[in-house]
C-alpha atoms as a PDB file:
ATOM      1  CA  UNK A   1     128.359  47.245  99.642  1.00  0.00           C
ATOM      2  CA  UNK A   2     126.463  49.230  97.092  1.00  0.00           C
ATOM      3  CA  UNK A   3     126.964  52.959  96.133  1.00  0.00           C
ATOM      4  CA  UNK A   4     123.493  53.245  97.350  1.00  0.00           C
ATOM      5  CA  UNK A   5     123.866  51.494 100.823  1.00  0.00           C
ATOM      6  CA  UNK A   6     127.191  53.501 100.715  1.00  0.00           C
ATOM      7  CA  UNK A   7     125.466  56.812 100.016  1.00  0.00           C
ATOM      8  CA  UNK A   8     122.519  55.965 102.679  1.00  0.00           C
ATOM      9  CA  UNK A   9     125.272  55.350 105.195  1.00  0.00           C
ATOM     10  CA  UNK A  10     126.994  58.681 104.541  1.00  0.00           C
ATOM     11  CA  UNK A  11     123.634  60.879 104.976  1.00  0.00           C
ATOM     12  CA  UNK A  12     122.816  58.757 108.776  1.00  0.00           C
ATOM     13  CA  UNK A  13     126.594  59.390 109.645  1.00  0.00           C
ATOM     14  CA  UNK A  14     126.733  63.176 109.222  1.00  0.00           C
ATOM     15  CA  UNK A  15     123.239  63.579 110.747  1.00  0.00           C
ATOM     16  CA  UNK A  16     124.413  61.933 113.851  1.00  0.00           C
ATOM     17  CA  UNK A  17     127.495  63.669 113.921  1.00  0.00           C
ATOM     18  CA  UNK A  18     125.880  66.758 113.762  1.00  0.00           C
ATOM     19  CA  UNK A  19     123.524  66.516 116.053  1.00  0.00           C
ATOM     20  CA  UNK A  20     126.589  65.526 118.867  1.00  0.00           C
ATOM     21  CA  UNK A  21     128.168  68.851 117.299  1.00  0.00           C
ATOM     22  CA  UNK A  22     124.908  70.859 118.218  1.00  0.00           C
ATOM     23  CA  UNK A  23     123.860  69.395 121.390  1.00  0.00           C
ATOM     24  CA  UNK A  24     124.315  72.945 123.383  1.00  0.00           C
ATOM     25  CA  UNK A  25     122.845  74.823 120.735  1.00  0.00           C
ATOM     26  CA  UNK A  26     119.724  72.897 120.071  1.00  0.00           C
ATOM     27  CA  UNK A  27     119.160  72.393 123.584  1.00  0.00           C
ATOM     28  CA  UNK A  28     119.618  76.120 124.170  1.00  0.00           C
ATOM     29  CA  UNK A  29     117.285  77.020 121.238  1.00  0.00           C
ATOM     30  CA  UNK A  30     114.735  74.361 123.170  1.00  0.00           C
ATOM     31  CA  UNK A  31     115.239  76.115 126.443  1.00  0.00           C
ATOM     32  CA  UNK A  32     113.179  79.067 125.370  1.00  0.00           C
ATOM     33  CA  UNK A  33     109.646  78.503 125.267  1.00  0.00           C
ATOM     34  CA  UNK A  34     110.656  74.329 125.928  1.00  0.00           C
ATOM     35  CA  UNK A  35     111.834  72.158 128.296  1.00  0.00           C
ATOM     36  CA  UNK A  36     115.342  72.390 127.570  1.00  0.00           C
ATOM     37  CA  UNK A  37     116.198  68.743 126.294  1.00  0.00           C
ATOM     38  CA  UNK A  38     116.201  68.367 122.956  1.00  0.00           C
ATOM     39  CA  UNK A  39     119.629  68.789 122.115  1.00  0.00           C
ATOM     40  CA  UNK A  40     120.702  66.451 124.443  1.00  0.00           C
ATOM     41  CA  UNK A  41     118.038  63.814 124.311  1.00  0.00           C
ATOM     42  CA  UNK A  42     118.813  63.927 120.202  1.00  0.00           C
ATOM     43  CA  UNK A  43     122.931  63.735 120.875  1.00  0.00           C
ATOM     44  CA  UNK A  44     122.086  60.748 123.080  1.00  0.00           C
ATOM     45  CA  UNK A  45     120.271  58.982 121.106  1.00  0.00           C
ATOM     46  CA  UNK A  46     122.581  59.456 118.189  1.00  0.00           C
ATOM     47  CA  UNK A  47     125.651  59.206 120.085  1.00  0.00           C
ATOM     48  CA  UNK A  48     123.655  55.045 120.578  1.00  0.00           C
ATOM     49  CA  UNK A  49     123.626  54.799 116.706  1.00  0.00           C
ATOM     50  CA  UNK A  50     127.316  55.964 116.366  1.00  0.00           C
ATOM     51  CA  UNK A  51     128.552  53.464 119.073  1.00  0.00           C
ATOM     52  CA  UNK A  52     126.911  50.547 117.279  1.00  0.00           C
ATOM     53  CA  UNK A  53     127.440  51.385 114.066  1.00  0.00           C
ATOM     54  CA  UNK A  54     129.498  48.453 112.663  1.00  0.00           C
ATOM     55  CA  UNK A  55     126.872  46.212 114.196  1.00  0.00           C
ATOM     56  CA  UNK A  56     123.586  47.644 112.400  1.00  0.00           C
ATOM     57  CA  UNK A  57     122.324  45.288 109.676  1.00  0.00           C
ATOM     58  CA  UNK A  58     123.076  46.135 106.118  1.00  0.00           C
ATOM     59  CA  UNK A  59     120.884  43.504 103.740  1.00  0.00           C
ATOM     60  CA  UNK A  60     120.169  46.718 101.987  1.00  0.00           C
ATOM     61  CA  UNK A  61     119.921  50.563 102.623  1.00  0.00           C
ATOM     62  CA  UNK A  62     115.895  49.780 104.159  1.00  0.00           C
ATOM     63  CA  UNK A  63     116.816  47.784 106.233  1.00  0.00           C
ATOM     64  CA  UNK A  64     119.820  49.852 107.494  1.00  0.00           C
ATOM     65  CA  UNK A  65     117.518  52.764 108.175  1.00  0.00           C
ATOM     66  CA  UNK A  66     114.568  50.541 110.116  1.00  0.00           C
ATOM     67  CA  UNK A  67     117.764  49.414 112.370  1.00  0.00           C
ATOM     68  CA  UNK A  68     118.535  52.781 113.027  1.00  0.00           C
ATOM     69  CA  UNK A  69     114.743  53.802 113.735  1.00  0.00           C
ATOM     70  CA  UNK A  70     114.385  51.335 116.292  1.00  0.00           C
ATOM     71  CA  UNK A  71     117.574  52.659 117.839  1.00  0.00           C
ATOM     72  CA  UNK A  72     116.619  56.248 117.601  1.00  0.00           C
ATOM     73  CA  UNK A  73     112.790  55.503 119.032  1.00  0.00           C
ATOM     74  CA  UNK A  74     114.194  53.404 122.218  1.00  0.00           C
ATOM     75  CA  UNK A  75     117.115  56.013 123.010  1.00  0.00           C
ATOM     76  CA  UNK A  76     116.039  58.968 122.123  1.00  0.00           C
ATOM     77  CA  UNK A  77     114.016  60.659 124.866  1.00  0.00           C
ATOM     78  CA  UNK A  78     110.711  62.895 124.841  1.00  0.00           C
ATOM     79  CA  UNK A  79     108.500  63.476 121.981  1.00  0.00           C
ATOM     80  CA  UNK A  80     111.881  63.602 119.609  1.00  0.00           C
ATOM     81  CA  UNK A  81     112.122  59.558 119.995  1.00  0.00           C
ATOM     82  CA  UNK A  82     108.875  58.690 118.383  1.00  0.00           C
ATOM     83  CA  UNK A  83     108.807  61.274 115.963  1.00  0.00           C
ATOM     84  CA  UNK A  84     112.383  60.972 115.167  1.00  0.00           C
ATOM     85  CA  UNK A  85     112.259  56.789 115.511  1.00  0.00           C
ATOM     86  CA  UNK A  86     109.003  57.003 113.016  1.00  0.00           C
ATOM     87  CA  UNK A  87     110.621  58.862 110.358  1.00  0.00           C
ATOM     88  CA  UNK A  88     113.899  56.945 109.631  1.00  0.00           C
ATOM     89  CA  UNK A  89     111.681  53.609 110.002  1.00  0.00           C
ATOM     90  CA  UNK A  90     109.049  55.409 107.689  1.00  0.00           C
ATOM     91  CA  UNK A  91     112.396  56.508 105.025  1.00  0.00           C
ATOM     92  CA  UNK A  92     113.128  52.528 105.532  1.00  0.00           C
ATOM     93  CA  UNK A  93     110.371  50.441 104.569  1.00  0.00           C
ATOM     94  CA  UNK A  94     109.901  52.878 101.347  1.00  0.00           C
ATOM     95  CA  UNK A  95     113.190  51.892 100.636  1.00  0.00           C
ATOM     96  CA  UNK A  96     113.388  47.986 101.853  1.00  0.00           C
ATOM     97  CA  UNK A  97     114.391  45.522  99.075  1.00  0.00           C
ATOM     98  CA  UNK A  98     116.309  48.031  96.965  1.00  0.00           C
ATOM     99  CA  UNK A  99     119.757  47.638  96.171  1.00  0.00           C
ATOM    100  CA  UNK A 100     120.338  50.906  94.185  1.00  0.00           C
ATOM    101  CA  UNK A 101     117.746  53.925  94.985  1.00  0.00           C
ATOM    102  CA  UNK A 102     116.741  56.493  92.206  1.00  0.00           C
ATOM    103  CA  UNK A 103     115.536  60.063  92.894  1.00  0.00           C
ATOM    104  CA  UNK A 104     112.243  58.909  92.916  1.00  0.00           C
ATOM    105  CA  UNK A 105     112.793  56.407  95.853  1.00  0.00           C
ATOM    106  CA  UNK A 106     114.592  59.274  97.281  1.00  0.00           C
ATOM    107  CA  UNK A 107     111.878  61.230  97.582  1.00  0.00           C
ATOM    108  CA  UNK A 108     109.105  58.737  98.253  1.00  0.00           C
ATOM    109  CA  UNK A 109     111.497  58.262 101.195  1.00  0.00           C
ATOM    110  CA  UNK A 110     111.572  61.708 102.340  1.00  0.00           C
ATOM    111  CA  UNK A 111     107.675  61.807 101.897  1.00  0.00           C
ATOM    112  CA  UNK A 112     106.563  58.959 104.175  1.00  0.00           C
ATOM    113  CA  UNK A 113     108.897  60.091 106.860  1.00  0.00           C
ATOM    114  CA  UNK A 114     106.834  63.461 106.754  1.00  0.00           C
ATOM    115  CA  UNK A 115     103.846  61.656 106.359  1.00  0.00           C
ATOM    116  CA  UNK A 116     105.117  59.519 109.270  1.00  0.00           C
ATOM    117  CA  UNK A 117     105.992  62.703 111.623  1.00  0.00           C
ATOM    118  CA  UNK A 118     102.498  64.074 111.266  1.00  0.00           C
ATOM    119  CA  UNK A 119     100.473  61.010 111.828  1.00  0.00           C
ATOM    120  CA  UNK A 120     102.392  59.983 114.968  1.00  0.00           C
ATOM    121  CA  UNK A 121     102.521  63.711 116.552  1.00  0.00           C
ATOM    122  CA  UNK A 122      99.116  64.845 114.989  1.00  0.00           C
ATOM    123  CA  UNK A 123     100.455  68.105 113.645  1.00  0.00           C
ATOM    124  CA  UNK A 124     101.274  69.437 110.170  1.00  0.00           C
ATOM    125  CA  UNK A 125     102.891  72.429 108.441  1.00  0.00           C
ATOM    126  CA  UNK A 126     101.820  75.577 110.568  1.00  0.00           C
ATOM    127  CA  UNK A 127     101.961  73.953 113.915  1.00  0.00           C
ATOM    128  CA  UNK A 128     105.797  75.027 114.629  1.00  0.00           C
ATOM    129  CA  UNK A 129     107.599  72.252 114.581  1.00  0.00           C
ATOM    130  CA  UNK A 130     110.394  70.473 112.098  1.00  0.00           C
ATOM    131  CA  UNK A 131     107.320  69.979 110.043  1.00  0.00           C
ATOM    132  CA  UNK A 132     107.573  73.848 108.873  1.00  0.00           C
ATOM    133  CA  UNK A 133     111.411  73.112 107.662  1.00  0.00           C
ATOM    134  CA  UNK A 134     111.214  69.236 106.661  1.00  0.00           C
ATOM    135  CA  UNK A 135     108.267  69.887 104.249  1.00  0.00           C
ATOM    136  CA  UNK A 136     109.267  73.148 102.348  1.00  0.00           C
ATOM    137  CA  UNK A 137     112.877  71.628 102.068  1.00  0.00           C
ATOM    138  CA  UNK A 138     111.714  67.799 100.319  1.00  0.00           C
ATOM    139  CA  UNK A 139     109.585  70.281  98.434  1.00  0.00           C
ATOM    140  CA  UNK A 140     112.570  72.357  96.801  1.00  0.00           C
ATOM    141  CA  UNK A 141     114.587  69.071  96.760  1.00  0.00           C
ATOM    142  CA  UNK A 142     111.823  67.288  94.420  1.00  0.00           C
ATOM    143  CA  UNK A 143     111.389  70.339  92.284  1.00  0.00           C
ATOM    144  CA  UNK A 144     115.192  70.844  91.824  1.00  0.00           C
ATOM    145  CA  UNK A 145     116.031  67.138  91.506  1.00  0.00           C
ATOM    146  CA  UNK A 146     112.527  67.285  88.867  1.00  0.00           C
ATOM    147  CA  UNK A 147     114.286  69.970  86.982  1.00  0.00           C
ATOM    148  CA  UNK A 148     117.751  68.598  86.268  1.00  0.00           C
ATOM    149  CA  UNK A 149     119.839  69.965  89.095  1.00  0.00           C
ATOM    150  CA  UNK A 150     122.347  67.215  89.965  1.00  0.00           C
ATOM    151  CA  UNK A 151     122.560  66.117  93.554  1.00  0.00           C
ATOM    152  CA  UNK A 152     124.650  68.991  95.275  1.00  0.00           C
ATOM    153  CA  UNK A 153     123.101  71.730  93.867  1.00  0.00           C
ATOM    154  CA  UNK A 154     119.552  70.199  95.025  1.00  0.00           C
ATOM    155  CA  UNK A 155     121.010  70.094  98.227  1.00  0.00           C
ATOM    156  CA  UNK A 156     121.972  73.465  98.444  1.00  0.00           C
ATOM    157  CA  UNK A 157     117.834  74.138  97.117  1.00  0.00           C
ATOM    158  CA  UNK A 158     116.946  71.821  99.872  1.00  0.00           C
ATOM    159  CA  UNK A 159     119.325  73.360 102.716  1.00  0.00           C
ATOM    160  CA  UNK A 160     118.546  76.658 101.590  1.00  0.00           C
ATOM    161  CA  UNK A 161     114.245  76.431 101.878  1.00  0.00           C
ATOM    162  CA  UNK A 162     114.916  74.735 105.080  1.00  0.00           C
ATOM    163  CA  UNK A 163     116.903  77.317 106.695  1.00  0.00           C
ATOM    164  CA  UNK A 164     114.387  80.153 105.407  1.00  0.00           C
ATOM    165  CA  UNK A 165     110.977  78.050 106.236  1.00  0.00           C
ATOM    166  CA  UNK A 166     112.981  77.190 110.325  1.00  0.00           C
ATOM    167  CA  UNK A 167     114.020  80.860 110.494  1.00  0.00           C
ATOM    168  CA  UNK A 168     110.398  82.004 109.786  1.00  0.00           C
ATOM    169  CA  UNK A 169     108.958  79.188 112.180  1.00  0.00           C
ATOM    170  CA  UNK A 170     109.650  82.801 114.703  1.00  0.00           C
ATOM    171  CA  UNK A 171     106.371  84.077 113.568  1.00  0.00           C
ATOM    172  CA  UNK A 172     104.363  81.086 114.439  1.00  0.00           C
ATOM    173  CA  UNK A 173     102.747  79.875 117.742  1.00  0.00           C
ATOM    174  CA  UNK A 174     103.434  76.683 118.922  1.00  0.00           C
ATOM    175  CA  UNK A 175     100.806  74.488 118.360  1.00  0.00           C
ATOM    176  CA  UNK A 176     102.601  71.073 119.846  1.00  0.00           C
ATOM    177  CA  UNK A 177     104.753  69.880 122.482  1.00  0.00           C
ATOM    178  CA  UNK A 178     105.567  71.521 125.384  1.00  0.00           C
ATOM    179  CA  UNK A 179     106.186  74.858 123.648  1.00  0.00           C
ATOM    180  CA  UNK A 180     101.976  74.660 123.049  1.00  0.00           C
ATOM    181  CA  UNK A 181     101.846  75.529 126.757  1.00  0.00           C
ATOM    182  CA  UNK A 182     102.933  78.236 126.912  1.00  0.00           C
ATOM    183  CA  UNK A 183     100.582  80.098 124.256  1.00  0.00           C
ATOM    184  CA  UNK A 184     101.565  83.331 122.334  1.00  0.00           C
ATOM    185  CA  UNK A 185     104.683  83.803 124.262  1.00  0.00           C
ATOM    186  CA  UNK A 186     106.289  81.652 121.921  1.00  0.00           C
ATOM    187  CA  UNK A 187     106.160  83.675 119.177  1.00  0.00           C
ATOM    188  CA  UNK A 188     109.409  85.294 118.457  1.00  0.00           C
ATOM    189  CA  UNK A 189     111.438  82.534 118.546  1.00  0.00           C
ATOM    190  CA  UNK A 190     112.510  79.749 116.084  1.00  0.00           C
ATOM    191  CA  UNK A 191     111.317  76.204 116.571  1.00  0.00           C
ATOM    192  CA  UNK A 192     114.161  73.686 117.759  1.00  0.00           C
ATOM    193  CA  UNK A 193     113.567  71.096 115.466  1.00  0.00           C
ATOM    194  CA  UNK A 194     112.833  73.470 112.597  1.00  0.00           C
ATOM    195  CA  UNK A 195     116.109  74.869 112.884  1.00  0.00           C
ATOM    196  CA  UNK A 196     117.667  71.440 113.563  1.00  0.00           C
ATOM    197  CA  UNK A 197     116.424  69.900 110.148  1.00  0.00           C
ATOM    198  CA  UNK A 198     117.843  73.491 108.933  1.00  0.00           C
ATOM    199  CA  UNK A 199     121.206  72.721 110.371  1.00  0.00           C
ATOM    200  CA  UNK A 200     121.399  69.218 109.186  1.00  0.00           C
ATOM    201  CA  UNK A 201     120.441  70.074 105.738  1.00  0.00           C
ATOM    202  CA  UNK A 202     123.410  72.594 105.509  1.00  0.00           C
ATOM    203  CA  UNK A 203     125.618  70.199 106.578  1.00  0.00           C
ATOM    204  CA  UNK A 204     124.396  67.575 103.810  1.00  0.00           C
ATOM    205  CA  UNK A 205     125.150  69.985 101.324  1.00  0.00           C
ATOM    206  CA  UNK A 206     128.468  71.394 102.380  1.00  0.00           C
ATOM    207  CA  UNK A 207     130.006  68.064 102.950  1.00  0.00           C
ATOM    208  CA  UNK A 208     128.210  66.518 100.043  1.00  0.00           C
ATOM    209  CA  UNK A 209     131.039  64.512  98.202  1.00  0.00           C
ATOM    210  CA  UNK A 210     132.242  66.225  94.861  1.00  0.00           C
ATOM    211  CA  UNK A 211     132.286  65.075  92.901  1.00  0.00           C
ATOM    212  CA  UNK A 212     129.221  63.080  93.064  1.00  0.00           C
ATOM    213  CA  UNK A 213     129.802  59.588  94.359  1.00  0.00           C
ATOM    214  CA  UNK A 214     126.861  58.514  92.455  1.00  0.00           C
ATOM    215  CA  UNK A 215     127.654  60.135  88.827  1.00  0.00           C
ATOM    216  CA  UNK A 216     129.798  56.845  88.048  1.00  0.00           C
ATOM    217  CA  UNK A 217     127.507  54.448  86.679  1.00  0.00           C
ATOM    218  CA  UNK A 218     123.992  56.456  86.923  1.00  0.00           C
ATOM    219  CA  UNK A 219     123.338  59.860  86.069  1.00  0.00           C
ATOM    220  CA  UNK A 220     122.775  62.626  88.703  1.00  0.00           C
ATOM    221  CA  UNK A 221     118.725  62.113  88.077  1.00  0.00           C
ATOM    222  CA  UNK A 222     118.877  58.433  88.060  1.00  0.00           C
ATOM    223  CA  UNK A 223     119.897  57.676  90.990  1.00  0.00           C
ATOM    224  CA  UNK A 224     120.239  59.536  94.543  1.00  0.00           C
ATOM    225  CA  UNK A 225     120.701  59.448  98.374  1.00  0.00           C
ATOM    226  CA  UNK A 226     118.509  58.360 101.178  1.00  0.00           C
END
């Protein structure tokens, strides 16, 4: 196994274990202006990934993730299955073929799931959704990663805009999903998947190994995670 597929493996692992850890809290977040189910549909569909783990294919860290999409998109339920399912699959073909991924594929990555989210929901930044944390945070990881931070402190950038951008999604009015329906009376509240990408972003970057698995053979800027 490479450090890479290694690495990839590590940042799928702790955002499924997370999301089981957060099931109530997400859901209860969702319950607000939602229906309720996103914490659980997401723990169910990642509870799927953690079951078959040892069975997922692992020709390289692309193809790994486009396993895991197809798991997410067929077990998660809702809108999150699609959306979710699109972005890891997304993350995966940028990433198919290589055995060792740099910063740069890192971030291409993190780009075309965005680009991925928006084209299959039809929304973008502004629409409050995990668009208004997902965006702002691969925006401070690219610019800290682009200016020489090594991997945990971009992280802790990254984690950091996310939290602020999900926290501020309370000003917004839903412009998508089921929150949409139910107008201006959304505002006030956070948006469930903003805060979600919020939460797993803080737990990249606490448990983040140090020190960096990846400083061995390849500098911090050469070469990063999924």
């Amino acid at each position: 196994m490479t450090r890479s597929q290694d690495t990839t493996e590590f940042v799928v692992r702790s955002i499924a274990e997370e999301a089981l850890d957060n099931e109530k809290y997400f859901g209860e977040l969702d319950s607000v202006v939602g229906d309720g189910d996103f914490g659980y549909s997401l723990a169910r569909g990642f509870e799927v990934v953690l079951s078959g783990w040892d069975d997922v294919d692992r020709t390289d860290p692309g193809v790994f993730l486009s396993k895991i999409a197809m798991v997410i998109t067929s077990t998660i339920g809702g809108t999150s299955g699609p959306l979710w399912g699109t972005a890891f699959l997304r993350a995966g073909t940028q990433l198919k073929g290589l055995d060792e991924i740099t910063t740069v594929n890192t971030v291409a990555a993190l780009r075309a799931a965005i680009e991925g989210i928006k084209h299959r929901g039809k929304s973008d930044v502004g629409d409050k959704t995990l668009l208004d944390a997902l965006v702002p945070a691969a925006d401070a990881l690219e610019s800290a990663l682009e200016g020489g931070d090594d991997t945990k402190m971009a992280l802790d950038k990254m984690a950091l805009a996310a939290r602020d951008a999900a926290e501020a999604t309370s000003t917004l009015q839903a412009r998508r999903g089921r929150a949409s329906y139910t107008g201006e009376r959304s505002i006030g509240s956070p948006d469930a998947g903003a805060i979600a990408i919020a939460v797993l972003a803080e737990r990249l970057a606490r448990t983040w190994p140090a020190p960096d698995p990846l400083s061995a053979t390849h500098s911090d800027n050469d070469v990063e995670t999924a």
